[in-house]
PDB file of N, CA and C in Angstrom:
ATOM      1  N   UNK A   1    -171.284 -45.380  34.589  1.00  0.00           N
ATOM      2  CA  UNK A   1    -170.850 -46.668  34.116  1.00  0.00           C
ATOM      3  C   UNK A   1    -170.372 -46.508  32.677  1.00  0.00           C
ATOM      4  N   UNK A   2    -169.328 -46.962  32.789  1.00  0.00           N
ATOM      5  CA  UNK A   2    -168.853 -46.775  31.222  1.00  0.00           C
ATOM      6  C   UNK A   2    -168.001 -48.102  30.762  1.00  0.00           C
ATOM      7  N   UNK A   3    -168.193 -48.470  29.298  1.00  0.00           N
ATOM      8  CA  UNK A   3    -167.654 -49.737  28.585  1.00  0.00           C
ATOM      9  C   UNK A   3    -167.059 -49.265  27.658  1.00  0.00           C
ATOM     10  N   UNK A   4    -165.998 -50.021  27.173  1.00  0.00           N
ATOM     11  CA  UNK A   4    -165.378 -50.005  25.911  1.00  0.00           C
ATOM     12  C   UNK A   4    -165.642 -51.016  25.045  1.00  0.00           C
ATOM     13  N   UNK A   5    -166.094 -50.814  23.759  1.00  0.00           N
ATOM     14  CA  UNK A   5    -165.800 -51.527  22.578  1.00  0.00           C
ATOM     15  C   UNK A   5    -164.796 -52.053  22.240  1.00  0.00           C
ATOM     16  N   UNK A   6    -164.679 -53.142  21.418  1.00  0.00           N
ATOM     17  CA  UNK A   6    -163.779 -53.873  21.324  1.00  0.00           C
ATOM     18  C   UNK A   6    -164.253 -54.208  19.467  1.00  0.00           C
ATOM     19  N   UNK A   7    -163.634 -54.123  18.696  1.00  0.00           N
ATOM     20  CA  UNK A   7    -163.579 -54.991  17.389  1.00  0.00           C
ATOM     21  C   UNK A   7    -162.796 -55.943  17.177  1.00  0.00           C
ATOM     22  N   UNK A   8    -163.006 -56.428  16.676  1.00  0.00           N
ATOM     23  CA  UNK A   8    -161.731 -57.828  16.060  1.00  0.00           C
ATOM     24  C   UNK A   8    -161.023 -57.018  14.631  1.00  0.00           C
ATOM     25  N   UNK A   9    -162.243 -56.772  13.749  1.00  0.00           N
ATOM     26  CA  UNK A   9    -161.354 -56.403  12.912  1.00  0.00           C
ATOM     27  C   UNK A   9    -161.904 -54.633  12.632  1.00  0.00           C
ATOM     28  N   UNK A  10    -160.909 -54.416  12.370  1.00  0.00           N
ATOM     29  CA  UNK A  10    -160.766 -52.283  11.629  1.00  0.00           C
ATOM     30  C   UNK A  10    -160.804 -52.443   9.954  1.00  0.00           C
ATOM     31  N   UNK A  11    -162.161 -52.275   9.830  1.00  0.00           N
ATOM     32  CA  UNK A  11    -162.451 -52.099   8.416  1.00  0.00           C
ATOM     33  C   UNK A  11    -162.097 -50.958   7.637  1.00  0.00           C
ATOM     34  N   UNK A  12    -161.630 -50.664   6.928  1.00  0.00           N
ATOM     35  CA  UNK A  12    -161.241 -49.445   5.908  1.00  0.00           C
ATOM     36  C   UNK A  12    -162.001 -49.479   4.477  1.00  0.00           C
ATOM     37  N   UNK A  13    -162.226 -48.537   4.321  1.00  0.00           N
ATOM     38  CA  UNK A  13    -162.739 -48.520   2.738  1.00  0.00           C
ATOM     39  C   UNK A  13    -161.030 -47.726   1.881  1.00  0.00           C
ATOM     40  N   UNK A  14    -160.568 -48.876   0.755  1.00  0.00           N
ATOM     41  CA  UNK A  14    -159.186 -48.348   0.492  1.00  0.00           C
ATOM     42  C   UNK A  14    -159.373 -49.181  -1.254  1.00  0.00           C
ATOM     43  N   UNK A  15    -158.623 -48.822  -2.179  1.00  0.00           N
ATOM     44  CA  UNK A  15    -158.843 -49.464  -3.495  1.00  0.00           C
ATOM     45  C   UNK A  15    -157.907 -50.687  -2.827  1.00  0.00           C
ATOM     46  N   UNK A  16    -158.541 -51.806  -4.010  1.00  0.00           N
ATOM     47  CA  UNK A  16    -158.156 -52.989  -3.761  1.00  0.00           C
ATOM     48  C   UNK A  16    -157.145 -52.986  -5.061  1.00  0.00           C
ATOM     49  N   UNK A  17    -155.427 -52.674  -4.959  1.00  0.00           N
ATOM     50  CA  UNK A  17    -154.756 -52.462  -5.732  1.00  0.00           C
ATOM     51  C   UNK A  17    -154.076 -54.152  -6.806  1.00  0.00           C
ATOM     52  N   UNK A  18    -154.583 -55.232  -5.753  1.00  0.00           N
ATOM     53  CA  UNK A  18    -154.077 -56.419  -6.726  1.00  0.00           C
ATOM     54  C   UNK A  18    -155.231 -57.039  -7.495  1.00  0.00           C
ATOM     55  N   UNK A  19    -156.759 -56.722  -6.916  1.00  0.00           N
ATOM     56  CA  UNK A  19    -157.484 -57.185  -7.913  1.00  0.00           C
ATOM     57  C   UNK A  19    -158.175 -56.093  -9.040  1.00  0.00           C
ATOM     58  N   UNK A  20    -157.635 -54.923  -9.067  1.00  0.00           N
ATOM     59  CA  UNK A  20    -157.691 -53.785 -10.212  1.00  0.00           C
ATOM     60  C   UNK A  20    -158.133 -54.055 -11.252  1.00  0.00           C
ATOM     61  N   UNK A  21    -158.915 -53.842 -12.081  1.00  0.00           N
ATOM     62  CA  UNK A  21    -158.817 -53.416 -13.746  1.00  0.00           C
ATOM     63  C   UNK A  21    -159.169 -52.172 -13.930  1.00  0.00           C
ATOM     64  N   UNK A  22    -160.031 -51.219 -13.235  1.00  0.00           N
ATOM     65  CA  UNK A  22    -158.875 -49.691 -14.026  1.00  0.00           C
ATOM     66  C   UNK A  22    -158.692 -49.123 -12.889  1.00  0.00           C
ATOM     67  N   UNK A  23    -158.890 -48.692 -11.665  1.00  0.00           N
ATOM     68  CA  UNK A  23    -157.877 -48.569 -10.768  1.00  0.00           C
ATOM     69  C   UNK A  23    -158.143 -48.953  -9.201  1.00  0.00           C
ATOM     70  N   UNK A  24    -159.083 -50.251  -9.305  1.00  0.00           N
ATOM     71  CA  UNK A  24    -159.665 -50.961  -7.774  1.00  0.00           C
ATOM     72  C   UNK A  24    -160.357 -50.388  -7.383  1.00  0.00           C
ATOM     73  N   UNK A  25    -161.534 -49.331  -7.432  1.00  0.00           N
ATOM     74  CA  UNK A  25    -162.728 -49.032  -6.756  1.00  0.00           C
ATOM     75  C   UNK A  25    -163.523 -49.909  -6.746  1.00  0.00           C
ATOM     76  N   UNK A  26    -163.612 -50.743  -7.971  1.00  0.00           N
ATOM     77  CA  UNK A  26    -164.774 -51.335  -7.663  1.00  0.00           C
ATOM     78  C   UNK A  26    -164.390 -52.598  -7.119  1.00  0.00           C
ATOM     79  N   UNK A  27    -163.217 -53.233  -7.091  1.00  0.00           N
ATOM     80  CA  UNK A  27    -163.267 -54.279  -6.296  1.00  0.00           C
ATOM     81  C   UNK A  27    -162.531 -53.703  -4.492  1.00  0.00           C
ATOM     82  N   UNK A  28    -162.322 -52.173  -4.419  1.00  0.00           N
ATOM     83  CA  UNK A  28    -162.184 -51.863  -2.963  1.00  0.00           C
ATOM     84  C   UNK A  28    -163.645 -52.069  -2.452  1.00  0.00           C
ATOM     85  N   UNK A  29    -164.702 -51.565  -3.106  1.00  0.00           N
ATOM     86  CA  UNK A  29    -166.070 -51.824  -2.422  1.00  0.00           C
ATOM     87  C   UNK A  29    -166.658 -53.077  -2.183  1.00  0.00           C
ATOM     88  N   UNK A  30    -166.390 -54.081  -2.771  1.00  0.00           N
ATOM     89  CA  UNK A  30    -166.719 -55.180  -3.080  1.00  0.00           C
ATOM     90  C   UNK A  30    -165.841 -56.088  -2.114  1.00  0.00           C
ATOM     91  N   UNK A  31    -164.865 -55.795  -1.892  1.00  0.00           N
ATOM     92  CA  UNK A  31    -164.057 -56.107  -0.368  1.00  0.00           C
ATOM     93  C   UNK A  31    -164.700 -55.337   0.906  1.00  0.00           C
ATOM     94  N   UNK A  32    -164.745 -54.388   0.772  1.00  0.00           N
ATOM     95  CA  UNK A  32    -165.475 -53.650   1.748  1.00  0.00           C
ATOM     96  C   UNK A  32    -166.608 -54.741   2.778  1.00  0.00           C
ATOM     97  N   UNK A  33    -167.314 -54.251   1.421  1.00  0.00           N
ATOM     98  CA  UNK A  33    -168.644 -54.846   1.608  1.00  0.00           C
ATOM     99  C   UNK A  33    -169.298 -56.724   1.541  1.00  0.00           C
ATOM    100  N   UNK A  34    -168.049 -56.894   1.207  1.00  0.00           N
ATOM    101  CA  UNK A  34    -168.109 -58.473   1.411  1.00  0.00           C
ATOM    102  C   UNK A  34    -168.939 -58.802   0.080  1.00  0.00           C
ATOM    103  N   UNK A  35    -168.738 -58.499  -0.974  1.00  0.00           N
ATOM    104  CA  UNK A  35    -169.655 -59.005  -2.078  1.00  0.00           C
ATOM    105  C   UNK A  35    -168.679 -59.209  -3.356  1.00  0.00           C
ATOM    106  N   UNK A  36    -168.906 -60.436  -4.079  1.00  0.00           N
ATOM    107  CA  UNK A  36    -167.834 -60.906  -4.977  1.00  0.00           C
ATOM    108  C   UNK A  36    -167.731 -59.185  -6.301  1.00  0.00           C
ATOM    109  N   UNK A  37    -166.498 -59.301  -6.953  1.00  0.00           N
ATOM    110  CA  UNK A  37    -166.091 -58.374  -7.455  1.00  0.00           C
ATOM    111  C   UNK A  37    -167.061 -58.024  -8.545  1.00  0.00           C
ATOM    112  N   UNK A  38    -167.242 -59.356  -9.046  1.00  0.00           N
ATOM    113  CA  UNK A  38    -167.788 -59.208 -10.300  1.00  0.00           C
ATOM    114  C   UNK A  38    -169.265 -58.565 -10.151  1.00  0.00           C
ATOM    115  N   UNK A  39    -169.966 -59.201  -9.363  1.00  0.00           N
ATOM    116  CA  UNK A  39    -171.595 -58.196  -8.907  1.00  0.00           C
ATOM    117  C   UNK A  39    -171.445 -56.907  -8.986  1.00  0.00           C
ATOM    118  N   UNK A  40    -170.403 -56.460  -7.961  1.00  0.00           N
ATOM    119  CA  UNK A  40    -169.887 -54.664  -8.058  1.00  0.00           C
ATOM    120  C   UNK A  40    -169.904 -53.984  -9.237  1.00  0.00           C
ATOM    121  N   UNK A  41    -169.169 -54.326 -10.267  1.00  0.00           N
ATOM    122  CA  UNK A  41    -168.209 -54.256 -11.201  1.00  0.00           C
ATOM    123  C   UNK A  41    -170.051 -54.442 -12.457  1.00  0.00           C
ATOM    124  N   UNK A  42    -170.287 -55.516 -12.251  1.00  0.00           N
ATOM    125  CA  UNK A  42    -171.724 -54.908 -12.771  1.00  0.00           C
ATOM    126  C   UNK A  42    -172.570 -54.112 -12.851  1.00  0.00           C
ATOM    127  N   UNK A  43    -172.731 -54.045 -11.402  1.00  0.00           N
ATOM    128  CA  UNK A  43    -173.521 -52.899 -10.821  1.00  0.00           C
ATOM    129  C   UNK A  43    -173.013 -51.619 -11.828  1.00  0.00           C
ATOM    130  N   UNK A  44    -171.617 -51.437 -11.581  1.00  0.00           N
ATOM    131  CA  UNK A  44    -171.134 -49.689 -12.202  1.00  0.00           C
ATOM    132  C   UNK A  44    -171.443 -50.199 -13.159  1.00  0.00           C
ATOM    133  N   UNK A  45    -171.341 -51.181 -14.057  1.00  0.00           N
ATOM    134  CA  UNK A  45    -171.551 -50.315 -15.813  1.00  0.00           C
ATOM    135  C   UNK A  45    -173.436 -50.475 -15.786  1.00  0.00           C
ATOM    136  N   UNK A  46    -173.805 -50.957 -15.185  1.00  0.00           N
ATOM    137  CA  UNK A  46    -175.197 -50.618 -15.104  1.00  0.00           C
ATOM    138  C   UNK A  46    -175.399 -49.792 -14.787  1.00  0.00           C
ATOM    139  N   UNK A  47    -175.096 -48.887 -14.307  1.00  0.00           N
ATOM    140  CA  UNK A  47    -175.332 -47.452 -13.549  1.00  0.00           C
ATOM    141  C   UNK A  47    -174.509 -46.853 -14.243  1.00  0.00           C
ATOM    142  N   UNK A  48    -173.252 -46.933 -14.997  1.00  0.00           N
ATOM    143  CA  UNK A  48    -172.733 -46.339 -16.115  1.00  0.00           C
ATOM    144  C   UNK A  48    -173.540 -46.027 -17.464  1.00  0.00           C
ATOM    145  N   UNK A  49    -174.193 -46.951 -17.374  1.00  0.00           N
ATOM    146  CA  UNK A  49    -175.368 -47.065 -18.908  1.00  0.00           C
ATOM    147  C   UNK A  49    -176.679 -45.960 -18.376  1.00  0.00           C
ATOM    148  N   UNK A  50    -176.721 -46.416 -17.089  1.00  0.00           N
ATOM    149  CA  UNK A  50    -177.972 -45.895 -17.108  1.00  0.00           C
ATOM    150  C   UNK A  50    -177.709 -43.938 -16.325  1.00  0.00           C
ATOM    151  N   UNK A  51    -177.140 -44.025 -16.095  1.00  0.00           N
ATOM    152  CA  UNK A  51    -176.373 -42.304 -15.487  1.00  0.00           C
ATOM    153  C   UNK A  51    -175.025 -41.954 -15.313  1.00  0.00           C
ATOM    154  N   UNK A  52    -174.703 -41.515 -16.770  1.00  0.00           N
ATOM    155  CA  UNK A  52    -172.858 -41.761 -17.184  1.00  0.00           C
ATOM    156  C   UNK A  52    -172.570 -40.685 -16.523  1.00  0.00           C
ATOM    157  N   UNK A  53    -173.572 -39.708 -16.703  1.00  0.00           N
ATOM    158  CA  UNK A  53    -172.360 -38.480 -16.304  1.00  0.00           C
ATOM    159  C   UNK A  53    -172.475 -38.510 -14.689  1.00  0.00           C
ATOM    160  N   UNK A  54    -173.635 -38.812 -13.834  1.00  0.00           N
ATOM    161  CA  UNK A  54    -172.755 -39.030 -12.378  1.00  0.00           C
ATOM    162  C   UNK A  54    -172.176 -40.110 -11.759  1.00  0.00           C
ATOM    163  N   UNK A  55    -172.125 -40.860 -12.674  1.00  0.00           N
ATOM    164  CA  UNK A  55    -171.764 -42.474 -12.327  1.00  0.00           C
ATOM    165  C   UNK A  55    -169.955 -41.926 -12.532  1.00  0.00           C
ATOM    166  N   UNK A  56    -169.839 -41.155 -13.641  1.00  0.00           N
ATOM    167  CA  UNK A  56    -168.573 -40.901 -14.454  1.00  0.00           C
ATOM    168  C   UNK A  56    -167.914 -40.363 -13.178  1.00  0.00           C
ATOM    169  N   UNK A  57    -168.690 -39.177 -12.863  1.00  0.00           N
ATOM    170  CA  UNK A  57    -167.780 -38.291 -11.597  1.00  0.00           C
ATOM    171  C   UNK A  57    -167.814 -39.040 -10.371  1.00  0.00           C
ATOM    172  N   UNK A  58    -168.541 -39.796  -9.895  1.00  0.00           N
ATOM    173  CA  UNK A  58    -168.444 -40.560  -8.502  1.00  0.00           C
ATOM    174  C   UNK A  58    -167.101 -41.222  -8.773  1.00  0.00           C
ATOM    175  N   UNK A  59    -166.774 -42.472  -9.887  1.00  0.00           N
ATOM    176  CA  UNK A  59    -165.918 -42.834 -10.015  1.00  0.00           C
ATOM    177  C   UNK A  59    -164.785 -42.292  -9.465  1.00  0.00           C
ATOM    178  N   UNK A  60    -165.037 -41.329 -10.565  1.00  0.00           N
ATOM    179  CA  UNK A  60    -163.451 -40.303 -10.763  1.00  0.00           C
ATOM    180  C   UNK A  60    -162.890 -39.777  -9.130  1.00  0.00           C
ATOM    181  N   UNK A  61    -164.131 -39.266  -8.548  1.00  0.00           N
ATOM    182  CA  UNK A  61    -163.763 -38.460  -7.559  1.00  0.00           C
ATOM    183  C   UNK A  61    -163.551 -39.628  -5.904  1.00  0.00           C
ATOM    184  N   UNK A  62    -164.070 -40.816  -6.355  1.00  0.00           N
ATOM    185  CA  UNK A  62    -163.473 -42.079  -5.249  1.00  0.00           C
ATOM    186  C   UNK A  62    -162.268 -42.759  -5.985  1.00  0.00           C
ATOM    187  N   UNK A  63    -161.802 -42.289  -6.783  1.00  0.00           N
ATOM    188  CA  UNK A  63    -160.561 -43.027  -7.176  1.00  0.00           C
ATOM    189  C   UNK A  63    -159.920 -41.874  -6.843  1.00  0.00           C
ATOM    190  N   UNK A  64    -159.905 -40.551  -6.890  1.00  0.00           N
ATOM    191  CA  UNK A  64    -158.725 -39.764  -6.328  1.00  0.00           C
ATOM    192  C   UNK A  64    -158.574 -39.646  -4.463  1.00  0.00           C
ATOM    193  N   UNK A  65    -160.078 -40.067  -3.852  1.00  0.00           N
ATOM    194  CA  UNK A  65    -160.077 -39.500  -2.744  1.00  0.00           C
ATOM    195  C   UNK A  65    -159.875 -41.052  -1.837  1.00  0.00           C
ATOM    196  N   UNK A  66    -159.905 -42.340  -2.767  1.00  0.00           N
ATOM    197  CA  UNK A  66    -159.935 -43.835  -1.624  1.00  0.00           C
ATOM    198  C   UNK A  66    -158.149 -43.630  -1.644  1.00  0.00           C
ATOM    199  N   UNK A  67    -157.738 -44.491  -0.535  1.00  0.00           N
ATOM    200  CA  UNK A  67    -156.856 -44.698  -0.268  1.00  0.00           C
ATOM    201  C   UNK A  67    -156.407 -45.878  -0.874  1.00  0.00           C
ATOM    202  N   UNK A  68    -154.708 -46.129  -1.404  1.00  0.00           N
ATOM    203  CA  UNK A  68    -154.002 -47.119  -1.722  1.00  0.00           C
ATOM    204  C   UNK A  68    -153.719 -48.123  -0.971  1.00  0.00           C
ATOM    205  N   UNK A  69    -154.289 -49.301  -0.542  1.00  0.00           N
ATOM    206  CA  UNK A  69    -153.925 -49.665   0.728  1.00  0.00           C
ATOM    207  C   UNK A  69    -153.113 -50.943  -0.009  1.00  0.00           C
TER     208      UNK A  69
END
């Protein structure tokens, strides 16, 4: 017996390029994840303050590797 799935919607994790201020990660996650921008966007500099240098490279390395959607 076998079924298929069905979604309504195809979620992507991709930078959110119109609500940007330095290059939409944090409001791609915050779309993602259904949570207003600004909470996100807190979150990192709280976690910027509190662990720069891997907070620094996560950034860096999901802004080269998310997609432009």
């Amino acid at each position: 017996m076998q079924y298929e799935r069905s979604y309504s919607v195809k979620k992507t994790l991709s930078k959110d390029v119109h609500h940007k201020k330095l290059s939409g990660v944090c409001a791609g996650l915050a779309k993602y994840y259904q949570l207003p921008r600004l909470v996100v966007r807190m979150a990192a500099i709280v976690a910027l303050i509190t662990f720069p240098v891997a907070t620094g490279v996560a950034y860096l390395v999901s802004a080269l590797l998310m997609s432009d959607r």
